[in-house]
Protein backbone atom coordinates (compact mmCIF):
# COMPACT_ATOMS: atom_id res chain seq x y z
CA UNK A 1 -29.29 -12.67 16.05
CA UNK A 2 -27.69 -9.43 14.84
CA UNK A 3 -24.88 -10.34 12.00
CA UNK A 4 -21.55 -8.72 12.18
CA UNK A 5 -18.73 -8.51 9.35
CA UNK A 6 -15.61 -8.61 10.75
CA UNK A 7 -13.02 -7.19 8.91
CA UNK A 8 -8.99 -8.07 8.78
CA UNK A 9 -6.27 -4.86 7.47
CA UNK A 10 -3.15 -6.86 7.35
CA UNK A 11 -0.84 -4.02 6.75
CA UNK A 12 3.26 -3.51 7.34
CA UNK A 13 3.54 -2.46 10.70
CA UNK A 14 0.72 -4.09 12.30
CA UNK A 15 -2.61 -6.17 11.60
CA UNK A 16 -5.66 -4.31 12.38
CA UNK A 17 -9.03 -6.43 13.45
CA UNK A 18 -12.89 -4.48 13.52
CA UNK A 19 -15.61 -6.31 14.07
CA UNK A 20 -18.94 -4.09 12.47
CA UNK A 21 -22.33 -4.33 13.24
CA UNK A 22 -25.35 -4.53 10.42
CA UNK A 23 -25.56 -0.73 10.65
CA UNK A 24 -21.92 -0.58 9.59
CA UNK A 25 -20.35 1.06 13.19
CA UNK A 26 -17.43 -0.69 14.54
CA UNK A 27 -18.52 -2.62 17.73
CA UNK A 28 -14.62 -3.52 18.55
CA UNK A 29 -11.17 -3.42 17.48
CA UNK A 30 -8.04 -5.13 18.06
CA UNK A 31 -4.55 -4.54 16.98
CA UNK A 32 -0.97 -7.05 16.39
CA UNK A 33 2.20 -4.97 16.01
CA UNK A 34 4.91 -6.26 13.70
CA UNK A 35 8.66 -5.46 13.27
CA UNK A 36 10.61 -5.68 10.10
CA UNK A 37 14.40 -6.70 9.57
CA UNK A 38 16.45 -5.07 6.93
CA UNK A 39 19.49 -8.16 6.51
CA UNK A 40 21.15 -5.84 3.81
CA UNK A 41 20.96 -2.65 2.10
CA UNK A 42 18.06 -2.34 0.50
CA UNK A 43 16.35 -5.41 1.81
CA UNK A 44 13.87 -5.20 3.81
CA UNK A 45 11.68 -8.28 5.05
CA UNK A 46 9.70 -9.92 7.84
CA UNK A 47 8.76 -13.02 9.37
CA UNK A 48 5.88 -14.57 7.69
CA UNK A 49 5.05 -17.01 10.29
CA UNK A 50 4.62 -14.18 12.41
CA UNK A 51 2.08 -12.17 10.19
CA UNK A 52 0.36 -15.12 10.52
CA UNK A 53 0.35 -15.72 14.32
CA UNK A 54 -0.60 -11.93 14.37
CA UNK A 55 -3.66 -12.25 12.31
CA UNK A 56 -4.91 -15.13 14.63
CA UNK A 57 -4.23 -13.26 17.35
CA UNK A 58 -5.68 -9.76 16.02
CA UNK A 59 -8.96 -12.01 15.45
CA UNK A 60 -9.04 -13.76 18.61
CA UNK A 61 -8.58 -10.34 20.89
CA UNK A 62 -11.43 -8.98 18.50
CA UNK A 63 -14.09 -11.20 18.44
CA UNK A 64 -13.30 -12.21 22.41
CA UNK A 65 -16.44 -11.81 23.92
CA UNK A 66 -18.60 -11.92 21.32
CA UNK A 67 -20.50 -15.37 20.17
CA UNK A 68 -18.24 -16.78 17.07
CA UNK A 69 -21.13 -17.75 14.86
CA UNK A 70 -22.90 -13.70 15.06
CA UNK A 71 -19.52 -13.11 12.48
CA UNK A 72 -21.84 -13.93 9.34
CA UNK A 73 -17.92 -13.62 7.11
CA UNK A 74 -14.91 -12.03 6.65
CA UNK A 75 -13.48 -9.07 5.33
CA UNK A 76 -9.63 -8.94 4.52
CA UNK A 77 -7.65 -6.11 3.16
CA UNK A 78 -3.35 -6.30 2.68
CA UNK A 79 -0.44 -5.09 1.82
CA UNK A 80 0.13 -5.29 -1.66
CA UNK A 81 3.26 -6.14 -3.64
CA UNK A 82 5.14 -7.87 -0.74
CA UNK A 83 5.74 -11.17 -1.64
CA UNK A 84 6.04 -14.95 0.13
CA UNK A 85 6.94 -18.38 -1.20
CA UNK A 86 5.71 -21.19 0.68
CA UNK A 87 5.23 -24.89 0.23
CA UNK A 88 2.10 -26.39 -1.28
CA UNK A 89 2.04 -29.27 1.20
CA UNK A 90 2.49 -27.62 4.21
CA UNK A 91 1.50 -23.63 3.52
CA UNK A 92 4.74 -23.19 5.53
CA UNK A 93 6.91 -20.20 4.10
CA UNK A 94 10.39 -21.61 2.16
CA UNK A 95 11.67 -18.06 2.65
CA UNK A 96 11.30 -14.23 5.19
CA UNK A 97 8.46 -12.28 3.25
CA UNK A 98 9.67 -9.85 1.13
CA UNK A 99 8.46 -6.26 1.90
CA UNK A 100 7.00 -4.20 -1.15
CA UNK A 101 9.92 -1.92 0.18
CA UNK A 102 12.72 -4.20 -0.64
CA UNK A 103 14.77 -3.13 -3.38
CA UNK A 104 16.49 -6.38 -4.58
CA UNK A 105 15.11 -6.93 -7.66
CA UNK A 106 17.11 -3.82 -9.03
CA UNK A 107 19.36 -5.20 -11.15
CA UNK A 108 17.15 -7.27 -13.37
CA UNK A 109 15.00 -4.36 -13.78
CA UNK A 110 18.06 -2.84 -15.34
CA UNK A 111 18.43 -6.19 -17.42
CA UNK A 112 14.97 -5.79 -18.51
CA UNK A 113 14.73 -2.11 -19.49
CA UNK A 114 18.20 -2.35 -21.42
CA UNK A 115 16.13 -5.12 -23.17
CA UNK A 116 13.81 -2.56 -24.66
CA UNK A 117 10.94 -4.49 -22.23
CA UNK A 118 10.05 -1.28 -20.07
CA UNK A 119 7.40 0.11 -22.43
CA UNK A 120 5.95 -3.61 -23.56
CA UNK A 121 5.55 -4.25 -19.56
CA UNK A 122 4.26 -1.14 -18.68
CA UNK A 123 1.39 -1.43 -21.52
CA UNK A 124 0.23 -4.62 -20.44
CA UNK A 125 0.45 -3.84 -17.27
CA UNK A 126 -0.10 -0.57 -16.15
CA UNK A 127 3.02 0.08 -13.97
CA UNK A 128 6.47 0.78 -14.23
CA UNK A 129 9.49 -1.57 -14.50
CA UNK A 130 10.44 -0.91 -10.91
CA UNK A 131 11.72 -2.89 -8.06
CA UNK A 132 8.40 -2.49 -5.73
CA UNK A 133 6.24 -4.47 -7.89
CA UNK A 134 6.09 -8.16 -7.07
CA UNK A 135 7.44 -9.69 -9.90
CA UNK A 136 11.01 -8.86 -9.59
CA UNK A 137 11.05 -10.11 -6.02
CA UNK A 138 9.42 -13.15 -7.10
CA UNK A 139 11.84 -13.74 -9.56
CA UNK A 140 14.83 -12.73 -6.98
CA UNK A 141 13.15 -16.04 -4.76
CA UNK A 142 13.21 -18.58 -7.21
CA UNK A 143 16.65 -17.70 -8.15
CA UNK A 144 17.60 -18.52 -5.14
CA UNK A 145 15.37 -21.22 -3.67
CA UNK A 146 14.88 -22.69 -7.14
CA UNK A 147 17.05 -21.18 -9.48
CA UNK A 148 16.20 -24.44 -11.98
CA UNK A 149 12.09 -23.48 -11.54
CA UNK A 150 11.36 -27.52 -11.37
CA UNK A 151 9.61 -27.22 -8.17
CA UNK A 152 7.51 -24.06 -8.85
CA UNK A 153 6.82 -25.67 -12.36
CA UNK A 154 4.97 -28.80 -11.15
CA UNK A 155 3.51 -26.67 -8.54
CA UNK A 156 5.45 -27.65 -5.20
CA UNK A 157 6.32 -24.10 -4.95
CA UNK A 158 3.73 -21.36 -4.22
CA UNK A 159 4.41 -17.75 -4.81
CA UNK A 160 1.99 -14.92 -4.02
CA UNK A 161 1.05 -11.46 -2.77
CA UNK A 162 -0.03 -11.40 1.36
CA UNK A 163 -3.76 -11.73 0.15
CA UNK A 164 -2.52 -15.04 -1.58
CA UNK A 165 -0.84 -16.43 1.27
CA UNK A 166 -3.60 -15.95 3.97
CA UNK A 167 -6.43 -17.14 1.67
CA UNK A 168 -3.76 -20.51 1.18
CA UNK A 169 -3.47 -20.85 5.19
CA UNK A 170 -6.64 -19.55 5.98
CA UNK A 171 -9.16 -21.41 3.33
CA UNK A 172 -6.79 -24.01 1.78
CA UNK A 173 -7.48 -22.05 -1.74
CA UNK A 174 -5.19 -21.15 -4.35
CA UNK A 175 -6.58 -18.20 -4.87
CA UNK A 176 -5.93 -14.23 -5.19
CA UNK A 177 -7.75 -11.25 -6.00
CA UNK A 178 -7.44 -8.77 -8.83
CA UNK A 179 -6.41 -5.36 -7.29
CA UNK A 180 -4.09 -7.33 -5.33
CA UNK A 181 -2.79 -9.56 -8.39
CA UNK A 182 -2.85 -6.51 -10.78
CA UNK A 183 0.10 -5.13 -8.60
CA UNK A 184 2.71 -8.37 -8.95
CA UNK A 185 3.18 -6.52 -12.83
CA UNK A 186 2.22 -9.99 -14.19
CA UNK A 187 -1.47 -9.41 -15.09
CA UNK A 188 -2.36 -8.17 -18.05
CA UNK A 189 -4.72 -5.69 -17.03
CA UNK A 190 -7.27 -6.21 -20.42
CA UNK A 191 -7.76 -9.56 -19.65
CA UNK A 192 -7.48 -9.83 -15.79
CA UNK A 193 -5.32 -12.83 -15.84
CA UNK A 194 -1.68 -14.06 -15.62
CA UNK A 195 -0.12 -12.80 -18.48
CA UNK A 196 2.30 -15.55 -20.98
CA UNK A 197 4.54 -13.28 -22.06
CA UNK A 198 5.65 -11.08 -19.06
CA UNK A 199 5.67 -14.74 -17.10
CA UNK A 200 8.10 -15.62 -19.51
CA UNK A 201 10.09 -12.08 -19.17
CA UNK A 202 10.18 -12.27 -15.31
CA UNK A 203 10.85 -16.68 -15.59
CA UNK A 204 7.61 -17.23 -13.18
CA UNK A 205 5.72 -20.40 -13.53
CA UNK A 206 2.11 -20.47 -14.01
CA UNK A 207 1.83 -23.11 -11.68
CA UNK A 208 3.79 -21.23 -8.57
CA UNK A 209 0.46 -18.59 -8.71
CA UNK A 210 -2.88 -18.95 -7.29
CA UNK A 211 -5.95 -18.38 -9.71
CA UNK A 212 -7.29 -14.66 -9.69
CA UNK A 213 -10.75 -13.85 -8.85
CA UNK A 214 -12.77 -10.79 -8.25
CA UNK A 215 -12.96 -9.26 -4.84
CA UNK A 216 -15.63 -10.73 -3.53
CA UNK A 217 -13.95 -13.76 -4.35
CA UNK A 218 -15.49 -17.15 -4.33
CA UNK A 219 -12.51 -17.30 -1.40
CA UNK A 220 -14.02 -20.25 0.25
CA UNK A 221 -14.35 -21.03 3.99
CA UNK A 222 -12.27 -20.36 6.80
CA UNK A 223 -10.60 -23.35 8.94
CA UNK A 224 -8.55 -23.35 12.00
CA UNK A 225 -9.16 -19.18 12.45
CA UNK A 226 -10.44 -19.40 16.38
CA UNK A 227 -12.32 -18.61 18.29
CA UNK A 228 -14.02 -17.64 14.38
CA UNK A 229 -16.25 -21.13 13.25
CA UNK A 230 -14.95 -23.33 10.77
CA UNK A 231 -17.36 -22.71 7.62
CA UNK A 232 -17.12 -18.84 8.13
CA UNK A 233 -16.78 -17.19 4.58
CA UNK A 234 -14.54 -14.88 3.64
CA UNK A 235 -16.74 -12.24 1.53
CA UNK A 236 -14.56 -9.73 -0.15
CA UNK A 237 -10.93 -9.34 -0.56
CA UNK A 238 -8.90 -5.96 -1.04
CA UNK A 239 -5.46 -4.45 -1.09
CA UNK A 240 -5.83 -1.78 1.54
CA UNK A 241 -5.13 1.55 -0.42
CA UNK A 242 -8.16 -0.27 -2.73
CA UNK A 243 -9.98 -0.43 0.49
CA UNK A 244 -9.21 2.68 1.42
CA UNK A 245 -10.53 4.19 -1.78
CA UNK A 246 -13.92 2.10 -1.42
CA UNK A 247 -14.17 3.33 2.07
CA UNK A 248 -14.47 6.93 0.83
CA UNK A 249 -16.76 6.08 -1.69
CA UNK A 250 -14.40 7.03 -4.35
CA UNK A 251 -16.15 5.17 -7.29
CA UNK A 252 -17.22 8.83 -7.70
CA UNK A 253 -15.01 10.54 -10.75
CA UNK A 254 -13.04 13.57 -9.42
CA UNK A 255 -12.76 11.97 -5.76
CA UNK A 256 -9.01 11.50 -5.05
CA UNK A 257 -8.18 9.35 -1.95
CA UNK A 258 -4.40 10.09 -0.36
CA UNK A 259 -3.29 7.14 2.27
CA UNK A 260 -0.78 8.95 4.58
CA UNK A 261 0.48 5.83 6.14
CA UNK A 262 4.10 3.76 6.14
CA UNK A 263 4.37 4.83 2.73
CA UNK A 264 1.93 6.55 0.88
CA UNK A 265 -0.91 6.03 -2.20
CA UNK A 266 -2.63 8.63 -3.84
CA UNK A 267 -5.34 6.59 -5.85
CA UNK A 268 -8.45 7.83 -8.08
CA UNK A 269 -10.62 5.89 -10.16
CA UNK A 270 -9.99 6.21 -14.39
CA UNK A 271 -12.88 4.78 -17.16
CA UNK A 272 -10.01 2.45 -18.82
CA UNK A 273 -6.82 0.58 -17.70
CA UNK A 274 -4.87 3.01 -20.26
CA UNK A 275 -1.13 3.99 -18.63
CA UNK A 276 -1.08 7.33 -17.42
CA UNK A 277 2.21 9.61 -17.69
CA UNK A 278 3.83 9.53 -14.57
CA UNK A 279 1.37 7.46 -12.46
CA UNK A 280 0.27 3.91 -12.53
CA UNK A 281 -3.08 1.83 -14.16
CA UNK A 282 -3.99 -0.51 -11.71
CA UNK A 283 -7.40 -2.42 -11.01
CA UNK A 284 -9.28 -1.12 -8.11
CA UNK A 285 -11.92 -3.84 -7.22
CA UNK A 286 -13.65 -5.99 -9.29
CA UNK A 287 -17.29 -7.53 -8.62
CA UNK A 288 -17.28 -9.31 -12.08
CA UNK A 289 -16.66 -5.94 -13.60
CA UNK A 290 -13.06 -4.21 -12.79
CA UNK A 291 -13.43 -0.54 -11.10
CA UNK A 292 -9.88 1.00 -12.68
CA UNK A 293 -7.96 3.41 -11.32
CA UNK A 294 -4.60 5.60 -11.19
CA UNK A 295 -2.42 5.11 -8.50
CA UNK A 296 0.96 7.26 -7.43
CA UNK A 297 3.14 5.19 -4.98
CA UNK A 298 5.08 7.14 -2.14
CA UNK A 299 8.44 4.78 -0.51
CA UNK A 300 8.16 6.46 2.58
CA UNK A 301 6.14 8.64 4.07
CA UNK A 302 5.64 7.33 8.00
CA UNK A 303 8.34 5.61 7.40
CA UNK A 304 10.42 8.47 7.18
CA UNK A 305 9.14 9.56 10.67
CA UNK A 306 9.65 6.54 12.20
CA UNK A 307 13.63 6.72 11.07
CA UNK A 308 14.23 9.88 12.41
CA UNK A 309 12.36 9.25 15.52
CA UNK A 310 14.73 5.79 16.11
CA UNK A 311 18.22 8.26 15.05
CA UNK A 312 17.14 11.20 17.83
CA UNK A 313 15.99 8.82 19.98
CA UNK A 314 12.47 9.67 20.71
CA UNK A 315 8.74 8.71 20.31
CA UNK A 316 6.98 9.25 16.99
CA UNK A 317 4.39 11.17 19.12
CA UNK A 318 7.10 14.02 20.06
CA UNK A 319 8.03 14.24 16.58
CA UNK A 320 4.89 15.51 15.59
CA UNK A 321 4.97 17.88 18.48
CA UNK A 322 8.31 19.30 17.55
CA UNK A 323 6.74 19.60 14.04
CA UNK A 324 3.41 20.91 14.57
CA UNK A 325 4.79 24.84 15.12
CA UNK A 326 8.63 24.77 14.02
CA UNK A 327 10.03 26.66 10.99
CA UNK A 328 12.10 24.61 8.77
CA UNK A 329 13.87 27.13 7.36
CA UNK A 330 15.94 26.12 4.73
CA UNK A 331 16.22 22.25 6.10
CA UNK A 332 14.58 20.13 3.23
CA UNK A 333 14.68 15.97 3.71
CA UNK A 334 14.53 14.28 0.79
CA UNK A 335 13.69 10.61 1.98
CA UNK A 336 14.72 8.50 -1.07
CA UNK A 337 15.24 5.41 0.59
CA UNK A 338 15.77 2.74 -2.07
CA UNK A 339 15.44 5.31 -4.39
CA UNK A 340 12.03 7.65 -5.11
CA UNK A 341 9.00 6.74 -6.24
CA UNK A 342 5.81 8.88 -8.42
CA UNK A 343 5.85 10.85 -10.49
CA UNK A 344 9.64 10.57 -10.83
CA UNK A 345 10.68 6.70 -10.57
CA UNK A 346 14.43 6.76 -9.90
CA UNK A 347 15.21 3.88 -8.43
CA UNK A 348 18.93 5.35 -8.49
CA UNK A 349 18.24 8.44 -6.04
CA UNK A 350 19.91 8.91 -2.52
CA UNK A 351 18.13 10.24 0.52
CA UNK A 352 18.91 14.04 0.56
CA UNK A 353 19.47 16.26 3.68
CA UNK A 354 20.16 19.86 3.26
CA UNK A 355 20.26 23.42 4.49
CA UNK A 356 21.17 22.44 7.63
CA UNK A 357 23.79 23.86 9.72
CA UNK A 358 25.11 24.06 13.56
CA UNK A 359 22.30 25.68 14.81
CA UNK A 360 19.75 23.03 13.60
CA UNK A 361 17.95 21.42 16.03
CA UNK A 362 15.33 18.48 16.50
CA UNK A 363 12.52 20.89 15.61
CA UNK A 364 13.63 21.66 12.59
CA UNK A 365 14.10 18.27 11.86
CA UNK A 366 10.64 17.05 12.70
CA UNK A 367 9.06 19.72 10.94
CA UNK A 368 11.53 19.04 7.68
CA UNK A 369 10.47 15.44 7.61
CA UNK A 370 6.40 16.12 8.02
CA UNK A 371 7.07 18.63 4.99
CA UNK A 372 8.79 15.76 3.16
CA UNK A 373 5.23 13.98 3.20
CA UNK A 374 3.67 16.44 2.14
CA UNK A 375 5.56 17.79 -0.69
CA UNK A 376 5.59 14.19 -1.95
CA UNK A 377 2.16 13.99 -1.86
CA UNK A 378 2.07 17.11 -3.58
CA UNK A 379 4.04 15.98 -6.47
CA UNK A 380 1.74 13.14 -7.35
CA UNK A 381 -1.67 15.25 -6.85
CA UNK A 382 -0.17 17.60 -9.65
CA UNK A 383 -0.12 14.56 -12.15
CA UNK A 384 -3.47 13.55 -11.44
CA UNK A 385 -6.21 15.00 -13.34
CA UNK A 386 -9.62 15.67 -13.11
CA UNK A 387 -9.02 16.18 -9.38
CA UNK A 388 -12.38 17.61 -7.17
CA UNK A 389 -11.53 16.52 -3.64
CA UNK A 390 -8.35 14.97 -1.56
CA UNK A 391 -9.88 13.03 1.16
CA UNK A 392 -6.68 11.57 3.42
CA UNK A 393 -6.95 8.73 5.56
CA UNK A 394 -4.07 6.49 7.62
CA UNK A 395 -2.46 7.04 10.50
CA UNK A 396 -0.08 10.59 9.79
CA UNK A 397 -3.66 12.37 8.76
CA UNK A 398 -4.28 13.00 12.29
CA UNK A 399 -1.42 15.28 12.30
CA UNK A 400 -3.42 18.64 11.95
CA UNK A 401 0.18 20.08 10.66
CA UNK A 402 0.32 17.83 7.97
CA UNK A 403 -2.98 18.08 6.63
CA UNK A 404 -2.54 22.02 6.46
CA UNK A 405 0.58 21.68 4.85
CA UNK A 406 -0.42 19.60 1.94
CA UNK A 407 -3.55 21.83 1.57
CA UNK A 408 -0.85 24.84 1.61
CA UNK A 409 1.30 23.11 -0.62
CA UNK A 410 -0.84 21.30 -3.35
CA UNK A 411 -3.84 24.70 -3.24
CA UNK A 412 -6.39 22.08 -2.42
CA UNK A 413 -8.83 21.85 0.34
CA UNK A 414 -8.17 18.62 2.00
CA UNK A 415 -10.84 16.61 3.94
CA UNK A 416 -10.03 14.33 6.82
CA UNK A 417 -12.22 11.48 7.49
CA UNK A 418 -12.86 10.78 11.18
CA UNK A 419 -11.96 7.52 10.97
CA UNK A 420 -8.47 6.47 10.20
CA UNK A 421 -9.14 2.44 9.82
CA UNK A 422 -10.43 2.84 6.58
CA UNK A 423 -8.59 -0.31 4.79
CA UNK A 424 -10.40 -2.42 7.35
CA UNK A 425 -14.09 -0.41 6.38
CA UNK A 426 -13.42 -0.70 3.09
CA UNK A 427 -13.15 -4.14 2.77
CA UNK A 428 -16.04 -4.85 5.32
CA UNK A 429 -18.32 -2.35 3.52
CA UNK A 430 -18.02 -4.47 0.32
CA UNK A 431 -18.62 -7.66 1.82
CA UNK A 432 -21.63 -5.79 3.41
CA UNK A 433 -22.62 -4.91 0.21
CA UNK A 434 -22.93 -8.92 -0.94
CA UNK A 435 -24.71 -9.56 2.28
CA UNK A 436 -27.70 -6.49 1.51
CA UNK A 437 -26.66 -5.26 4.52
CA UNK A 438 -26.43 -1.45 3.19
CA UNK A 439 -26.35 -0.13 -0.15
CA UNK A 440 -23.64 1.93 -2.63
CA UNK A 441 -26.03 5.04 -1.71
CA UNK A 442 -25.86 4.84 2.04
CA UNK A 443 -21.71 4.25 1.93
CA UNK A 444 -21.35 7.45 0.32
CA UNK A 445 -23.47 9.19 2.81
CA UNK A 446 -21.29 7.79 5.38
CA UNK A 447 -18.17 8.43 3.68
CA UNK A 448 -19.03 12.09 3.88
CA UNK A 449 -20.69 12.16 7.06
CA UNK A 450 -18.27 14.85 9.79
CA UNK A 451 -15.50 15.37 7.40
CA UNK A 452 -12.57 18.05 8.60
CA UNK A 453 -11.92 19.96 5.77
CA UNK A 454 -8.28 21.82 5.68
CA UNK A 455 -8.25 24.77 2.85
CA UNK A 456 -4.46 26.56 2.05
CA UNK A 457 -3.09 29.35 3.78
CA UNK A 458 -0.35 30.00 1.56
CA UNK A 459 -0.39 32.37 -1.06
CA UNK A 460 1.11 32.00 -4.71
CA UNK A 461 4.51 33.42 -3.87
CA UNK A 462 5.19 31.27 -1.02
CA UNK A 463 3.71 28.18 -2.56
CA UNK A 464 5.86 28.33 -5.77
CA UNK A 465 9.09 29.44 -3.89
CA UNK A 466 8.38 26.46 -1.17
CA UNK A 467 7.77 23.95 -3.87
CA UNK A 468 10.68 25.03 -6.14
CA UNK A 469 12.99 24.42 -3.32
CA UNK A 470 11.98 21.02 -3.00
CA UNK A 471 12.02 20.61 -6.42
CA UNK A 472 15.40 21.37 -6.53
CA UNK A 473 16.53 19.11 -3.84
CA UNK A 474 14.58 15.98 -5.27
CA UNK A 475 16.93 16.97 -8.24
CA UNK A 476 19.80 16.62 -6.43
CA UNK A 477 18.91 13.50 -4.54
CA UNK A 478 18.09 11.88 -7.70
CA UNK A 479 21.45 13.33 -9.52
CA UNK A 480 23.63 12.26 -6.55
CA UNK A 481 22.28 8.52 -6.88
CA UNK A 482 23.13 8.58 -10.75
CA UNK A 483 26.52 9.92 -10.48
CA UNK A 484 27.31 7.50 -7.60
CA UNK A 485 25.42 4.29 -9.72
CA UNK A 486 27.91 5.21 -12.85
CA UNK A 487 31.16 5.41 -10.05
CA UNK A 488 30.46 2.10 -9.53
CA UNK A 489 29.30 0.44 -12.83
């Protein structure tokens, strides 16, 4: 009986199913959509019954067909810093989920850095006092479900990242991994555990969290996942840009993965958890050992696609086609929505739209928001060093427009993997790794096996007149949201 891993990508728009085969190709795939609401501005949130329902039913369409107990265990990669509170009793969410998006935690970010915390949080943890990272929405839950704490303190309450809450409904553990848990800002990344004093500094119980483990867990069994066997293991754990990384075999130094997908990560692996300027310290994977890395965190990136597509009215798809041979002029979208995120971490700036005039049309449009990725992108590859190789992945790296505009913009020849599930792979390939079923030498053959490589165009006058534009208007955006914060303060 040939075993197969089958691997779960619970992401932000959708969850993605693969079931994989002992040589490591994907035998079949599945995929759940799911919506988000946005109650207020800033908010953003979904239904976390229903990224439940959609990982039982992303499982079931996958492995239909195919006898249950062949699935030797399970793979899962998430989203990251969204957050859910639940009940310990039941599993059954108190409370929406809220998206790593949402921006409510704002305000006692501000309480905290004009505390003199920022630095002291940042050391420990590796990230910046900012509104994506879990903690603050954590904290925004309890004050309002239990603004006292006595149910999270004895434990009633439970409070994790997506991994958390699956592994609780899926296994019955309390129980979360370490690239996922290194991303709430409440592990101390030297000691790879829940952290006293920023616990106290964000007023999170200890007993609201799940334990932290390595990535290949122990996670326990699975129960009540059909048509998948009770007793199935779940193998290895990941957040998906983690995932991602592992997928392109980017334990190798100088390797720099870019995730092009609702937002964006551009993630390389670093020999210490030491902050970095402008980017974040975060903890890869762990298999008793933790694989560090630096991270740069993009809001929106798809997302920004997606918006415009919903204002003209139109599919995604003709977006891109609009894109693919327009000239932007001088249109430049700035999409700081809920402020921008690395290198520059203004939580403060406005989404910016400008050099536009009458004769602007959807073209121009388009092609200003594709340019918006990549310039982003851009930004954050220029405060990474050591940098040898972008390899993209997600779902805007098909765009063959996109991938020659950040290799135009950033001077780097960019390789495209031909597969664009790689938070799914990544996961599976580590839990692959625990079974024997391939080895760390044969995962970095495939991870460079039919690469499309993209190399710039542009030469220097273009590129530093292009970027300097941009420049400027991320300026502005990010000037516009301060004076309007101090109009109203």
């Amino acid at each position: 009986m040939k075993p197969y891993v089958l691997a779960i990508d619970q992401g932000t728009s959708s969850t993605k199913t693969l079931l994989l085969d002992a040589a490591g190709d994907i035998v079949r795939r599945a995929e759940t959509p799911l919506s988000q609401t946005h109650p207020g501005p800033g908010l953003v949130e979904q239904d976390a019954t229903a990224l439940l329902d959609s990982v039982r039913s992303a499982v079931a369409d996958c492995v239909r067909g195919t006898g249950p107990r062949m699935v030797t265990g399970v793979a899962l990669s998430t989203q990251r810093e969204s957050v859910v509170l639940w009940e310990a009793a039941t599993g059954e969410p108190v409370a929406p989920l809220v998206s790593w998006q949402d921006q409510r935690g704002g305000e006692r970010a501000a309480r905290l850095t004009g505390a003199g915390t920022a630095d002291e949080i940042r050391r420990r943890t590796g990230l910046p006092l900012d509104p994506m990272f879990s903690a603050l929405k954590m904290a925004a839950l309890l004050d309002r479900y239990d603004p006292s704490r006595a149910r999270s303190k004895d434990g009633a309450l439970r409070l994790g990242t997506v991994d958390a809450y699956l592994l609780y409904r899926l296994t019955g553990q309390p129980v979360t991994e370490i690239g996922n848990a290194s991303r709430t800002q409440l592990l101390n990344l030297t000691t790879g555990d829940w952290d006293d004093e920023l616990l106290r500094l964000f007023d999170i119980p200890r007993a609201a969290l799940s334990r932290v483990v390595p990535s290949t867990g122990p996670f326990g069994t699975l129960r009540g996942l059909s048509p998948l066997t009770d007793g199935t293991p779940v193998l290895a754990v990941m957040g998906d840009s983690h995932a991602a990384l592992f997928a392109h075999a980017g334990w190798r130094p100088g390797t720099v993965k870019a995730t092009y997908g609702t937002g964006s990560s551009v993630m390389t692996v670093t020999d210490s958890p030491e902050p970095a300027e402008h980017v974040c310290s975060t903890i890869a994977w762990s298999t008793g050992h933790p694989t560090y890395a630096h991270e740069a965190n993009i809001r929106s990136t798809g997302r920004t696609l997606t918006w415009l597509a919903d204002l003209l009215n139109v599919e995604p798809e003709e977006l891109f086609r609009l894109a693919a041979d327009a000239d932007a002029g001088d249109v430049t979208l700035v999409p700081a929505f809920g402020g921008i995120g690395a290198p520059w971490w203004d939580a403060q700036a406005v989404p910016v739209l400008a050099g536009f005039g009458l004769g602007t049309g959807r073209a121009q449009l388009a092609r200003a928001a594709l340019e918006s990725v990549a310039f982003q992108v851009g930004d954050v590859l220029a405060a990474l060093p050591g940098l040898r190789q972008v390899v993209a992945d997600g779902g805007l790296s098909r765009s063959d427009a996109l991938m020659q505009l950040q290799a135009d913009i950033s001077d780097v020849t960019v390789a495209r993997t031909r597969h664009h599930e790689l938070s799914a792979a990544g996961a599976a390939q580590l839990a692959g790794l625990g079974l024997g079923l391939w080895t760390t030498a044969e995962l970095e053959q495939r991870a460079d096996f039919d690469l499309q490589t993209f190399t710039a165009d542009w030469n220097d006058t273009q590129r530093s007149s292009t970027v300097a534009r941009w420049r400027h208007r991320v300026e502005a955006a990010r000037d516009l949201g301060t004076r309007g914060q101090q109009r109203t303060s």
